[in-house]
Structures are given as structure tokens and as C-alpha cells.
C-alpha atoms as a PDB file:
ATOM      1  CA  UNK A   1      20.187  20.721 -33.193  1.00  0.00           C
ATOM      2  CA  UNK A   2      22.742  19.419 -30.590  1.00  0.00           C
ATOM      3  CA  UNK A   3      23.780  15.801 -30.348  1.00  0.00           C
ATOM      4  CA  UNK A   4      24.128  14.752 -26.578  1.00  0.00           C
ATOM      5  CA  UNK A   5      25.357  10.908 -26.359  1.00  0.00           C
ATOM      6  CA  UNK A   6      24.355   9.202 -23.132  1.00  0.00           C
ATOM      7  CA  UNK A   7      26.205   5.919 -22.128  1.00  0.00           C
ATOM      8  CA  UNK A   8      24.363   4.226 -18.957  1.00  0.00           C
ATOM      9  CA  UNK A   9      20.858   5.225 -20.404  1.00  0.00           C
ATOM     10  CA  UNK A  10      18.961   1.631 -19.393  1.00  0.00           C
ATOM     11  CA  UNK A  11      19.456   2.696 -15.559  1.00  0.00           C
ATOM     12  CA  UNK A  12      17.087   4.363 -13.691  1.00  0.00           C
ATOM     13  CA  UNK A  13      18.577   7.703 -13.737  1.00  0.00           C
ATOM     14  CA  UNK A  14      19.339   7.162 -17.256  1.00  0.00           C
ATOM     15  CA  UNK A  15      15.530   6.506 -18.446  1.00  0.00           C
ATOM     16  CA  UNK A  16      14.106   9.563 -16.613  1.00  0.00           C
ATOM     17  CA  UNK A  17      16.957  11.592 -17.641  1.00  0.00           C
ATOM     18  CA  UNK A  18      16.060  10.883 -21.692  1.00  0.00           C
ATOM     19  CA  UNK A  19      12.602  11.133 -21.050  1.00  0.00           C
ATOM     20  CA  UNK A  20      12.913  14.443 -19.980  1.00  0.00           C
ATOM     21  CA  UNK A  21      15.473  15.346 -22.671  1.00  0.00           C
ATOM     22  CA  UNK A  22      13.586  14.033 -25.122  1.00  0.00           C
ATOM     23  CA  UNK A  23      11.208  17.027 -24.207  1.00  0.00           C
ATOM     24  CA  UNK A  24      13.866  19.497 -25.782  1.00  0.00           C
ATOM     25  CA  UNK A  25      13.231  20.065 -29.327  1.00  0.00           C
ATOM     26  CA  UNK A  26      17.127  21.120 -29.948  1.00  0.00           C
ATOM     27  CA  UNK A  27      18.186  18.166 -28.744  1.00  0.00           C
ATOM     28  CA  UNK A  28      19.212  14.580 -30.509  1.00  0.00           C
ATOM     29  CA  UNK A  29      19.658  11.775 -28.239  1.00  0.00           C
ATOM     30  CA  UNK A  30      21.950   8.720 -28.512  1.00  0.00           C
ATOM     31  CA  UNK A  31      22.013   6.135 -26.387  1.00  0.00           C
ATOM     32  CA  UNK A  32      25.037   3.736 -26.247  1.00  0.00           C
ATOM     33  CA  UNK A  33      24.749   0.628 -24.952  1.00  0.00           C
ATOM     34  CA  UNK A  34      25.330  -3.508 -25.474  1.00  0.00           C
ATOM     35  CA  UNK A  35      22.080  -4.553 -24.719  1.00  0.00           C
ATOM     36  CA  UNK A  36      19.257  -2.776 -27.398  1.00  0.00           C
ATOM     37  CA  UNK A  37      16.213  -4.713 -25.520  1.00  0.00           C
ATOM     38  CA  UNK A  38      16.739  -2.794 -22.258  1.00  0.00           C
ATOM     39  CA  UNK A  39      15.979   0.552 -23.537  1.00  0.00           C
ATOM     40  CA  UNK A  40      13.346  -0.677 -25.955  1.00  0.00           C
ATOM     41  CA  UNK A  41      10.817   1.559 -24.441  1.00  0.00           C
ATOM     42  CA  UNK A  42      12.855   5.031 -24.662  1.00  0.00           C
ATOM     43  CA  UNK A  43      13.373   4.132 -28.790  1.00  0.00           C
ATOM     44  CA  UNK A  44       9.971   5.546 -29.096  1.00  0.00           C
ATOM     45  CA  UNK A  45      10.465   8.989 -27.760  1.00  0.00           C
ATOM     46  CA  UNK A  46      10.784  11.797 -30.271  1.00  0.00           C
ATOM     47  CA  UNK A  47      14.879  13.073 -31.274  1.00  0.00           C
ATOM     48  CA  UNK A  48      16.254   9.632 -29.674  1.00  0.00           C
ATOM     49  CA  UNK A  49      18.584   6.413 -31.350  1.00  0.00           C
ATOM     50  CA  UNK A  50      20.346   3.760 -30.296  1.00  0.00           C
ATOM     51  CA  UNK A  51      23.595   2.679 -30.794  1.00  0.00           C
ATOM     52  CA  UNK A  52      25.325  -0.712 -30.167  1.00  0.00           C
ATOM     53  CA  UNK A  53      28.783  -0.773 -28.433  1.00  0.00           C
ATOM     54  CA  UNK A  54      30.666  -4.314 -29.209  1.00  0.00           C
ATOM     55  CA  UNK A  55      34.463  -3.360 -27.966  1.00  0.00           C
ATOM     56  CA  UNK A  56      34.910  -0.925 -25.109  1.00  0.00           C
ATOM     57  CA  UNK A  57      37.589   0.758 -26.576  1.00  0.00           C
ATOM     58  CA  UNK A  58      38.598   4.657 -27.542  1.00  0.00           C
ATOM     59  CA  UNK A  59      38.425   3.361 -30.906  1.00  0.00           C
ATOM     60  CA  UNK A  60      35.142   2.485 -31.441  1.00  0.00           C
ATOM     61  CA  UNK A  61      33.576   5.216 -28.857  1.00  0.00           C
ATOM     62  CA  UNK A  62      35.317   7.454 -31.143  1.00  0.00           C
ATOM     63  CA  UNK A  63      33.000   6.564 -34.016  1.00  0.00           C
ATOM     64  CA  UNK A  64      30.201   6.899 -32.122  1.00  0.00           C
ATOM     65  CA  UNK A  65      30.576  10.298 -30.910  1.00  0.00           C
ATOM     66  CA  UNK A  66      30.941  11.951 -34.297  1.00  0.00           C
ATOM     67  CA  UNK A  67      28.864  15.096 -34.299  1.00  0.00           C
ATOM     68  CA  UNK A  68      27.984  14.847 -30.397  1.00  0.00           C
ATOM     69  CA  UNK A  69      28.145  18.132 -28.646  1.00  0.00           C
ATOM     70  CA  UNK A  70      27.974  16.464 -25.126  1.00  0.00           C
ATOM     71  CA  UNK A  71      28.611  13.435 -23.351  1.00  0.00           C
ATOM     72  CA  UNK A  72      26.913  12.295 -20.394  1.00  0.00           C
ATOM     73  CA  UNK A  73      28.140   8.898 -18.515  1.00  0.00           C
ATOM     74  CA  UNK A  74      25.746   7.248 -16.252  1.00  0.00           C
ATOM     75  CA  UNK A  75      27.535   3.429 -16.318  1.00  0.00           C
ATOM     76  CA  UNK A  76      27.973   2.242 -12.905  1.00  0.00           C
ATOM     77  CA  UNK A  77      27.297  -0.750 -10.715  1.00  0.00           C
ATOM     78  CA  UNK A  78      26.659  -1.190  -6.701  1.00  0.00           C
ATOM     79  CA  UNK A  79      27.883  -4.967  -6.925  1.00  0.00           C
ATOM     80  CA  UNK A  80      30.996  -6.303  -8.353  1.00  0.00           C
ATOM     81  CA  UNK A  81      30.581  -9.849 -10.178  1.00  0.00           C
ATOM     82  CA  UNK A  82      33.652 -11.184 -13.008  1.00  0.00           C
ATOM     83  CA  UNK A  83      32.522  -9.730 -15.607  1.00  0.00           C
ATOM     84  CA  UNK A  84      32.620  -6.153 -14.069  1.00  0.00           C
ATOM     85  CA  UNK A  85      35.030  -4.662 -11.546  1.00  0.00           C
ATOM     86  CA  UNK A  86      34.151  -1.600  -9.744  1.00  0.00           C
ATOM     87  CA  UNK A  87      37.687  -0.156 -11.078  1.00  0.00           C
ATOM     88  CA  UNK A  88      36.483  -1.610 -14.069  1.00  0.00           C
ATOM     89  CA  UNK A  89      33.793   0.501 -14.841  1.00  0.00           C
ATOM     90  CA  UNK A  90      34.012   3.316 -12.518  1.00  0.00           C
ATOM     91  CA  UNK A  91      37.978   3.888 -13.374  1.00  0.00           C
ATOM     92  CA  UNK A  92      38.968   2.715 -16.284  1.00  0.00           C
ATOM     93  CA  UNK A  93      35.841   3.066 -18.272  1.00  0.00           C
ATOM     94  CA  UNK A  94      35.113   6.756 -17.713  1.00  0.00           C
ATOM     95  CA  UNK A  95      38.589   7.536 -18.930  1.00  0.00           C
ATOM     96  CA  UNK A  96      38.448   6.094 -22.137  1.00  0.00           C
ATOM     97  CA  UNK A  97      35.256   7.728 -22.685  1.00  0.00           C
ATOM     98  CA  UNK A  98      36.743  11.353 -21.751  1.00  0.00           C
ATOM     99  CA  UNK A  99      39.953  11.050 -24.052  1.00  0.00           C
ATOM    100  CA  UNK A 100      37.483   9.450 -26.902  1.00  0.00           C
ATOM    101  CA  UNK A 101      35.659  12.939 -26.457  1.00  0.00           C
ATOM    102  CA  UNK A 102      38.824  15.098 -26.382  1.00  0.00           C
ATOM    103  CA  UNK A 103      39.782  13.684 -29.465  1.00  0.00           C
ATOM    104  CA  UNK A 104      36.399  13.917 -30.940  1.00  0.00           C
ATOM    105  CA  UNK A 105      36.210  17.589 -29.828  1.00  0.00           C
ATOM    106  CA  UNK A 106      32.947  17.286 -28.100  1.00  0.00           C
ATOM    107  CA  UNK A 107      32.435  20.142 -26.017  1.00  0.00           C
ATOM    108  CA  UNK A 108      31.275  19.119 -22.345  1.00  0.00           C
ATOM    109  CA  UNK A 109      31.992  15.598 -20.417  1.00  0.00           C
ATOM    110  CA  UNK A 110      29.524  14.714 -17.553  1.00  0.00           C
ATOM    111  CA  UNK A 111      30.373  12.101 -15.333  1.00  0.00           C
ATOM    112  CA  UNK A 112      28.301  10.670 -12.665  1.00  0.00           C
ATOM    113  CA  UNK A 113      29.918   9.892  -9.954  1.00  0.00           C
ATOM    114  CA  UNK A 114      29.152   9.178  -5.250  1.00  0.00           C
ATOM    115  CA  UNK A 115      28.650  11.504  -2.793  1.00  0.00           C
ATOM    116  CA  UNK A 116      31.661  10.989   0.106  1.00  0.00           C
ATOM    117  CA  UNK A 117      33.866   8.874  -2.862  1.00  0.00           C
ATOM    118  CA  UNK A 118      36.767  11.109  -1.332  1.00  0.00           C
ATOM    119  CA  UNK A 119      36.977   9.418   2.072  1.00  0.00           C
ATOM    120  CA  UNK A 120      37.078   5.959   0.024  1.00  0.00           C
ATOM    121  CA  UNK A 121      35.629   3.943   2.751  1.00  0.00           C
ATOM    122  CA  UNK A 122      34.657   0.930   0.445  1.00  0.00           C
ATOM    123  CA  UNK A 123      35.999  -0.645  -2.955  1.00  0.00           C
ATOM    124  CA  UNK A 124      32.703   1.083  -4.435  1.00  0.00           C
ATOM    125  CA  UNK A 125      33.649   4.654  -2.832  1.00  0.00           C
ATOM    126  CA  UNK A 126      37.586   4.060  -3.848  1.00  0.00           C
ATOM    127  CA  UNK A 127      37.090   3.256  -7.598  1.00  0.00           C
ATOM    128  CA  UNK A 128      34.310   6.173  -7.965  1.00  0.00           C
ATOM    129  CA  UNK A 129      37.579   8.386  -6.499  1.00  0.00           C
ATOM    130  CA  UNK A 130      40.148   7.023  -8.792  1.00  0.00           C
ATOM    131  CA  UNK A 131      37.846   7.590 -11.172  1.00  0.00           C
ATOM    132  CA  UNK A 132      36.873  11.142 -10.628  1.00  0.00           C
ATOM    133  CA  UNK A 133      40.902  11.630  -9.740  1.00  0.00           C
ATOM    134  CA  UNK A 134      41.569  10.519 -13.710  1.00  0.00           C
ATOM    135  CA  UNK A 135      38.912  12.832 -15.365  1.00  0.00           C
ATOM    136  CA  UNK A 136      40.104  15.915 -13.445  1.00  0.00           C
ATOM    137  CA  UNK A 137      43.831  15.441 -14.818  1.00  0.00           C
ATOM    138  CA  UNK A 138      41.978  16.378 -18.304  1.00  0.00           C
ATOM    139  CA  UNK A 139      39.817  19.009 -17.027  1.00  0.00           C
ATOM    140  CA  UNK A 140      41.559  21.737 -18.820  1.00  0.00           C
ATOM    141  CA  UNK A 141      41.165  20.009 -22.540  1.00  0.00           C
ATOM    142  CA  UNK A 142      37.231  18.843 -22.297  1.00  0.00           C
ATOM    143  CA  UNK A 143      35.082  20.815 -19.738  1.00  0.00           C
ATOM    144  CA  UNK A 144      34.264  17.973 -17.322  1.00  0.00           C
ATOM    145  CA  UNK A 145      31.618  17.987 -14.522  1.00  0.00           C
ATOM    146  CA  UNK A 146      31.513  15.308 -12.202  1.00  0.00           C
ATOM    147  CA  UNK A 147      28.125  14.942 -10.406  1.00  0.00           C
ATOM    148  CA  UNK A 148      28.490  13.268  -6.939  1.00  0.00           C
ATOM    149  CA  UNK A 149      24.960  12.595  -5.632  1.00  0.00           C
ATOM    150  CA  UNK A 150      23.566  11.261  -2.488  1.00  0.00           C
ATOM    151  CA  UNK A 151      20.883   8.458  -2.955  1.00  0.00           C
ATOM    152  CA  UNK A 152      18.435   9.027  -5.734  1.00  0.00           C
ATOM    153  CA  UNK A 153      14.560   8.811  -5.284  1.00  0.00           C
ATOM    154  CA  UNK A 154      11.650   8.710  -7.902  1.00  0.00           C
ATOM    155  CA  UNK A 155       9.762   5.871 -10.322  1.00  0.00           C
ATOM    156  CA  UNK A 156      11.986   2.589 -10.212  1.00  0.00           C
ATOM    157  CA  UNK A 157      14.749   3.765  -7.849  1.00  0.00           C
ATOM    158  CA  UNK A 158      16.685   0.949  -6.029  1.00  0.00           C
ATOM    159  CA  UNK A 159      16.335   1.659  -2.695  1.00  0.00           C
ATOM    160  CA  UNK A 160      12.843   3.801  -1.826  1.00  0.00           C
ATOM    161  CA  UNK A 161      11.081   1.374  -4.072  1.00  0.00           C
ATOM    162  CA  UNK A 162      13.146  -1.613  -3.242  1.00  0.00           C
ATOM    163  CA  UNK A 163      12.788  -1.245   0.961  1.00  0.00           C
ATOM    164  CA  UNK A 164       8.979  -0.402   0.108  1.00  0.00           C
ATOM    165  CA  UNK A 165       8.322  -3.537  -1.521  1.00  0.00           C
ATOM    166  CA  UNK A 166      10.515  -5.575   1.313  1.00  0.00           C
ATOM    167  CA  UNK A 167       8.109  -3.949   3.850  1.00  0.00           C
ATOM    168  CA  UNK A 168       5.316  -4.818   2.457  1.00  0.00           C
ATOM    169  CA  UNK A 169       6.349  -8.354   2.090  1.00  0.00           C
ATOM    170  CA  UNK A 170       8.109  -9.398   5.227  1.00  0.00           C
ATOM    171  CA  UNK A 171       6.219  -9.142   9.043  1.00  0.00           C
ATOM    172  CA  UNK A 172       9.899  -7.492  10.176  1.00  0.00           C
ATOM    173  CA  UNK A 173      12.751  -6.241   8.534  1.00  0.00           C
ATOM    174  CA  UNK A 174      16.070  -5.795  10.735  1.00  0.00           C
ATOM    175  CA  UNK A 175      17.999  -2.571  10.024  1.00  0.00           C
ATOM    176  CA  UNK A 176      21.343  -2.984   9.175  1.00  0.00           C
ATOM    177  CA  UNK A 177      23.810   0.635   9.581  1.00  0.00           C
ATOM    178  CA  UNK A 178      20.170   2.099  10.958  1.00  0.00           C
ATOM    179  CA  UNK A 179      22.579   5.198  11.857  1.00  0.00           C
ATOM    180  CA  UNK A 180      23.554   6.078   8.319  1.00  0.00           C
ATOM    181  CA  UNK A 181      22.733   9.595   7.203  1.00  0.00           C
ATOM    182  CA  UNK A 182      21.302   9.899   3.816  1.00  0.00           C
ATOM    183  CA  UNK A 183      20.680  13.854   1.861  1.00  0.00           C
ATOM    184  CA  UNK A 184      18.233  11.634  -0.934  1.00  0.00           C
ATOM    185  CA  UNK A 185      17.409  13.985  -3.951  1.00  0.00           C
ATOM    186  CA  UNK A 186      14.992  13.690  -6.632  1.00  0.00           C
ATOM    187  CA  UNK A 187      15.731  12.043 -10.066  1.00  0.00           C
ATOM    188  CA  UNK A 188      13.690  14.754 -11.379  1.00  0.00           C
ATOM    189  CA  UNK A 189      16.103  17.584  -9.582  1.00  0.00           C
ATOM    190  CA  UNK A 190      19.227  15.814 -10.655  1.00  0.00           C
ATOM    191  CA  UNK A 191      17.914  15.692 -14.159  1.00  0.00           C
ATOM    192  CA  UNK A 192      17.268  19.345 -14.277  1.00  0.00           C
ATOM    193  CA  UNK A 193      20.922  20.264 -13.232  1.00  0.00           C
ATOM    194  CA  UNK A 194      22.396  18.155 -16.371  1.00  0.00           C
ATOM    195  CA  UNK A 195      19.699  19.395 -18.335  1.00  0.00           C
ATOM    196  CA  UNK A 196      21.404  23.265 -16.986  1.00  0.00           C
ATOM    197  CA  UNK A 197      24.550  21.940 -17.165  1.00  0.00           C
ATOM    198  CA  UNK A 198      23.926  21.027 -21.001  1.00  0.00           C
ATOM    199  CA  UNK A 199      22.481  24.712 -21.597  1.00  0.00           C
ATOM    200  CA  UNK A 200      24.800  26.613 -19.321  1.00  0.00           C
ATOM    201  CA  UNK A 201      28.439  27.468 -20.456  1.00  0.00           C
ATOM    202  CA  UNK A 202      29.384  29.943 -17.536  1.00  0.00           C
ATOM    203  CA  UNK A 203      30.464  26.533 -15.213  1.00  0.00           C
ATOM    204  CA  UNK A 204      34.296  25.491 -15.272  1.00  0.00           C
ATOM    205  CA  UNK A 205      35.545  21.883 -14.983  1.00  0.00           C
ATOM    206  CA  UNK A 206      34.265  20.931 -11.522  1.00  0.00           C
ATOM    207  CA  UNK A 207      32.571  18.340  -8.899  1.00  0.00           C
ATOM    208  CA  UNK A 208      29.128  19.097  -7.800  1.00  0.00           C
ATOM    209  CA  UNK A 209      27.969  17.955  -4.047  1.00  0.00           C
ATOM    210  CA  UNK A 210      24.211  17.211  -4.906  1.00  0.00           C
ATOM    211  CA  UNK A 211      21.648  16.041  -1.949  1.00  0.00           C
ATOM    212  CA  UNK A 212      17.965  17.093  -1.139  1.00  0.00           C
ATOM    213  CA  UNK A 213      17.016  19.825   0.812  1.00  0.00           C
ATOM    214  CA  UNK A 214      16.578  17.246   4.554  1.00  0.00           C
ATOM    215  CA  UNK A 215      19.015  14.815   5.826  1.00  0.00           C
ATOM    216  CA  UNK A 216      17.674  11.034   7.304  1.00  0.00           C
ATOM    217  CA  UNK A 217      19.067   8.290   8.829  1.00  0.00           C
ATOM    218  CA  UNK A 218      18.570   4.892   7.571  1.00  0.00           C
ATOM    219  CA  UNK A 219      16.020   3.987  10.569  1.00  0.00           C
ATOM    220  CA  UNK A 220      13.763   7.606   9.454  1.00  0.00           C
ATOM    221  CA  UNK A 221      13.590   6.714   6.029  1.00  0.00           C
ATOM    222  CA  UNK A 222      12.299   3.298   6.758  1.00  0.00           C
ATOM    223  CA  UNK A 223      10.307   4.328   9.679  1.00  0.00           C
ATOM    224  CA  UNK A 224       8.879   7.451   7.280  1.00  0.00           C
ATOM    225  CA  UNK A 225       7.448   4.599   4.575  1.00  0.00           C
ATOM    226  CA  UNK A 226       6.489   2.633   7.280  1.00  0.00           C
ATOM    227  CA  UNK A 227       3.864   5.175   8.768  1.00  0.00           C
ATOM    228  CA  UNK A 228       2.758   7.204   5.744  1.00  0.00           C
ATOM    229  CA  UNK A 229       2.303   3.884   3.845  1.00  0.00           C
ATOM    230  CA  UNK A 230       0.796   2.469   6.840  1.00  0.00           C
ATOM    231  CA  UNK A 231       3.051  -0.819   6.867  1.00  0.00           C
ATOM    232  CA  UNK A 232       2.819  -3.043   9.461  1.00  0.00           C
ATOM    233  CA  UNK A 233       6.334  -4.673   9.011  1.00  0.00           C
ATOM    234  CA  UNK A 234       8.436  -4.201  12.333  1.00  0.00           C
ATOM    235  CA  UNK A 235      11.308  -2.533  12.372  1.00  0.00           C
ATOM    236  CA  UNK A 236      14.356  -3.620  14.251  1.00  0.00           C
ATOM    237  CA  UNK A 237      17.526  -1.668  14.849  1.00  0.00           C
ATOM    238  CA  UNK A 238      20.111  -4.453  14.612  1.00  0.00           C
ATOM    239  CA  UNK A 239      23.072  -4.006  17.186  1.00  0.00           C
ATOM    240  CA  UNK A 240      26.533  -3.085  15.257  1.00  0.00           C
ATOM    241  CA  UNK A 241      27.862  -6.436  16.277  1.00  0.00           C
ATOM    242  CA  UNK A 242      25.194  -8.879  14.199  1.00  0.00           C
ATOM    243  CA  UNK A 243      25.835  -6.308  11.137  1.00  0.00           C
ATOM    244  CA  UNK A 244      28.759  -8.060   9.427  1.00  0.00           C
ATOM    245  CA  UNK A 245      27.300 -11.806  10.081  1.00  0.00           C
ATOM    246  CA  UNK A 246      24.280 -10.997   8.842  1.00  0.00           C
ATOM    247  CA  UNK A 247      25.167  -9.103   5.836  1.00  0.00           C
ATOM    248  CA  UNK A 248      28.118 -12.265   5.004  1.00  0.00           C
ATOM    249  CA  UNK A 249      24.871 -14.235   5.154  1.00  0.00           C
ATOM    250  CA  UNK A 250      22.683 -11.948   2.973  1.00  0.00           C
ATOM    251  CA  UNK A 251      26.123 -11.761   0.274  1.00  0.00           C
ATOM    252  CA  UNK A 252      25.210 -15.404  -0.885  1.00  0.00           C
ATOM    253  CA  UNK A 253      21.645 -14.923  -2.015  1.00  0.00           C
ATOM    254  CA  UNK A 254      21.205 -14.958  -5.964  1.00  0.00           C
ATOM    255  CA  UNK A 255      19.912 -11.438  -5.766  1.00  0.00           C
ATOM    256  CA  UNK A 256      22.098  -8.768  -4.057  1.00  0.00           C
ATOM    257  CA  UNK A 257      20.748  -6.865  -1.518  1.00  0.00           C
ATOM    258  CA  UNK A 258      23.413  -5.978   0.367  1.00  0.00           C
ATOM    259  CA  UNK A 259      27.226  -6.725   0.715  1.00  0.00           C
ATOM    260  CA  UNK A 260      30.261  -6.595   2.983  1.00  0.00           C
ATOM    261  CA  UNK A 261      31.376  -3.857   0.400  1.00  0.00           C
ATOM    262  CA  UNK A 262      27.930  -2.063   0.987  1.00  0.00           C
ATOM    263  CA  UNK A 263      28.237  -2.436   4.297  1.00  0.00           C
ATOM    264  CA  UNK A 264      31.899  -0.390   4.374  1.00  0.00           C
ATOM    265  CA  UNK A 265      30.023   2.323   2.560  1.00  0.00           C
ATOM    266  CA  UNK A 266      27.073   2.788   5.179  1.00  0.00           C
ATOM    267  CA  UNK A 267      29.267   3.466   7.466  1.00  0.00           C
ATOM    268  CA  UNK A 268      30.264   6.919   5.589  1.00  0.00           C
ATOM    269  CA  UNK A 269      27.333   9.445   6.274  1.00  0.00           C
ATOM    270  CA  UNK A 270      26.032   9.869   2.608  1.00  0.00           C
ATOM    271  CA  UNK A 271      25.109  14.057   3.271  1.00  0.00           C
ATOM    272  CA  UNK A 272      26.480  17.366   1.948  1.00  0.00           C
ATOM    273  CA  UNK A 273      29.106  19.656   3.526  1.00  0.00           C
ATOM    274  CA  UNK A 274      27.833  22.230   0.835  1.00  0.00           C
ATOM    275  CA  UNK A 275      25.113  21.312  -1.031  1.00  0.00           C
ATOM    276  CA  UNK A 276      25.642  22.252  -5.178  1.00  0.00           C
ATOM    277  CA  UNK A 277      22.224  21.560  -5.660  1.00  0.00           C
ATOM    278  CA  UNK A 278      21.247  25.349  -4.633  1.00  0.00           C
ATOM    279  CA  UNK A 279      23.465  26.426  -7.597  1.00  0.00           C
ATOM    280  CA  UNK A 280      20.676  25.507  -9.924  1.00  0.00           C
ATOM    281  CA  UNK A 281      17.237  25.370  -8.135  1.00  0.00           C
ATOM    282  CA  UNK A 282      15.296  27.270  -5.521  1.00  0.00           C
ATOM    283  CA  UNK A 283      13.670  24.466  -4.180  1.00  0.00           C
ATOM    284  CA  UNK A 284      14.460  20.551  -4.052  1.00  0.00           C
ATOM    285  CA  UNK A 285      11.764  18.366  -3.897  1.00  0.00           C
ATOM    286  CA  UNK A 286      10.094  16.496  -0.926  1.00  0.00           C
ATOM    287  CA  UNK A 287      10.723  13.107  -0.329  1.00  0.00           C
ATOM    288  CA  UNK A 288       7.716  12.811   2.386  1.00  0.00           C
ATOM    289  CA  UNK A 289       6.030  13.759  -0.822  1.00  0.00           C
ATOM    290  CA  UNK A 290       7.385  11.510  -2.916  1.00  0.00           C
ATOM    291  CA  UNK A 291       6.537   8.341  -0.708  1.00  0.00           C
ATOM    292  CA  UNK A 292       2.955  10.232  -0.061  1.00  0.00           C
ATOM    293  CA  UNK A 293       2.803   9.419  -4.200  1.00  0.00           C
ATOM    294  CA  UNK A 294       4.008   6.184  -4.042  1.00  0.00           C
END
């Protein structure tokens, strides 16, 4: 049986993605993390531990990946606070992750990393860059596959669920960036390509484009939950102008929705030039379908 060590596993991605690994009988999960309590629910699953990281450093990563055939990083954030820097943790951390698996011989390195990091139009967008720009230096001692997706959909995503919820809630909601162009993809899809990935050997060290099969703006998403959910929350394209005021405004609430940062992003149309995704499946699933399950 195969060892595959997964740091990032109490995210959303990272839950479906054991749950569906867990499925594999050759597999043996381990999940890294500080926090045990936050993936109390996946300790359950067949072929699947948990094991506590105290130090972020090569040292102690090293112990932990004795015996691990793969290596799958999920750790990232969408809001910077001081305790965690985007360069932080989508820079510096990958790094020492990659060289602790060079030096533990484990066979394959995947990294999950932003569609569009390349044009570095935010602090987010930059560090995920740097990042990716560090891993690929080592490409030739660990294979290493950096996974750049759009926005993710399924159970407990951030932003379908999230905007469905505000909807519901609020009589009007005004669209900030209602322009944006999104290629979303299913958790499920993106989970099947690291579950190939993991099985496959005939890919090189190499980043992977990864969106749905349809692109959306911002406004068609919204206005998409809004009618097959039958919402009545109003829908208001904000001019470009109010954008930056409003979202400063929005910046100080307790929980982040949005930021200035966030904001910078948007403005970067989150879609494929090639889309990876056909590399390893047929057909991508629907999100019209996926908010018709909701």
C-alpha cells in the first residue's frame, strides 16, 4: 500500500479530496496539520491518520514523511492576518515542504496553486507565483505538479455556498467586479485529476490550467442562483467607481468577505487559455447542475 501525506486536508478541497481517497484500498492517508479537532470527522474513514505539526520546519516535515510515496499540499489562505502572510504560506511554506520530500525521496510533489498567478495582479496572485516559480527550480529532483485552478464548486465551497446564503439573507446584494470571468470546476473533477495524477507516471514536472467546461461572469453566476433557486434578493451591478470605497468599508468587518487585495484579483479574468482539465476527463461537470442540487 502507498502512503500519500496531505498537508491542507481541513479545507474544503482537502476533505472531499480524502474522502474520495479514502475509497482506494492501496492507499494510506496522512493528514498533517496543527489543529487535530478540524479534521475530526475524516479520522473515521478507513486507511486515514493524523499527524500533528508543532514547528514548520524541513526538520520535522522530514519525520513525518517517512515511508510517503506522495505529497499533496493544499495550505493556502484568501486573507492575510499576522500570523500568516500570503508569502508566508504560499512561498515559503511550499518550499520547505518540496526539499523535505527530495530528501525523503518521496516520489511525486503536488502543489496547489491559482489560475492567472502569472500576471500577479494582487499580493494573493504574486505569492502563489513566487511560489510556483520556487518549486519549478526543483522540478528535475522530485516530479512536481502544480495545479492552478479556477474557482472551486461543490459541498462547503466558499463562494457558491457563501453568495447563496448572502442571497437568501439580504433583500439586495450589490455586485462588486460584476465583469469578472470565472471557468468554476467541480471539487469532484479536480479530485479525480490528483487522484490520476497519483496513479499516472507518464506526466513530467508541470503546471496544469484547470477550469470547467463554461466560462461566467460574476453578475451570471449570481444571477444563475438567483433564478434557479428562485431568490428574490436584487441584484445590483455596482459602477467601477463605488468598488474600492465599498470594499475599504467591507475590509473592517470581523468576518472577511472581501478585500482591497481581493478586489486587485477580480480584476484578472479567472478562465483558461488551454484548459488541462481535458487531459484527464471527457466531460467536466455542470455547475447549473450543481446549484439545481443545492
Amino acid at each position: 500500500m502507498r502512503l500519500v501525506t496531505i498537508f491542507g486536508g481541513s479545507g474544503f478541497i482537502g476533505k472531499e479530496l480524502i474522502i474520495e481517497l479514502s475509497k482506494n484500498p492501496n492507499l494510506h492517508i496522512q493528514i498533517v496539520s496543527r489543529h487535530e479537532n478540524k479534521i475530526k470527522d475524516l479520522k473515521v474513514l478507513p486507511n486515514v491518520k493524523f499527524s500533528k505539526i508543532n514547528q514548520f520546519n524541513q526538520k520535522e516535515i522530514i519525520d513525518l514523511l517517512k515511508n510517503s510515496y506522495a505529497v499533496i499540499n493544499l495550505i493556502g489562505i484568501l486573507h492575510e492576518n499576522k500570523f500568516n502572510t500570503f508569502k508566508q504560506i504560499h512561498t515559503d511554506y511550499p518550499k520547505i515542504i518540496q526539499e523535505a520530500c527530495i530528501k525523503s525521496k518521496v516520489s511525486k510533489f503536488i502543489h496547489m496553486s491559482a489560475l492567472k498567478s502569472e500576471t500577479k495582479q494582487s499580493n494573493y496572485l504574486e505569492s502563489k507565483f513566487n511560489g510556483e516559480h520556487e518549486l519549478l527550480k526543483s522540478k528535475n529532483k522530485i516530479k512536481t505538479y502544480i495545479l492552478k485552478p479556477s474557482i472551486v464548486f461543490g459541498k462547503n465551497d466558499k463562494f457558491i455556498n457563501l453568495f447563496y446564503k448572502l442571497m437568501k439573507f439580504f433583500p439586495f446584494m450589490s455586485v462588486i467586479s460584476h465583469q469578472s470571468l470565472f471557468q468554476p470546476i467541480s471539487v469532484k473533477d479536480l479530485n479525480a485529476i490528483i487522484a490520476q495524477l497519483l496513479d499516472n507516471n507518464k506526466f513530467e514536472s508541470r503546471l496544469f490550467n484547470l477550469g470547467g467546461h463554461q466560462k461566467y461572469s460574476f453578475y451570471q453566476i449570481l444571477k444563475l442562483l438567483k433564478q434557479t433557486k428562485k431568490i428574490k434578493c436584487l441584484l445590483i451591478k455596482l459602477p467601477k467607481y463605488l468598488e474600492l470605497p465599498l470594499v475599504s468599508i467591507l475590509e473592517l468587518s470581523p468576518y472577511k468577505i472581501i478585500t482591497r487585495d481581493n478586489l486587485k484579483s477580480l480584476k484578472v479574468d479567472n478562465i483558461c487559455d488551454v484548459n488541462h482539465a481535458y487531459e484527464f476527463l471527457t466531460n467536466l461537470k455542470d455547475l447549473k447542475t450543481y446549484i439545481r442540487e443545492l
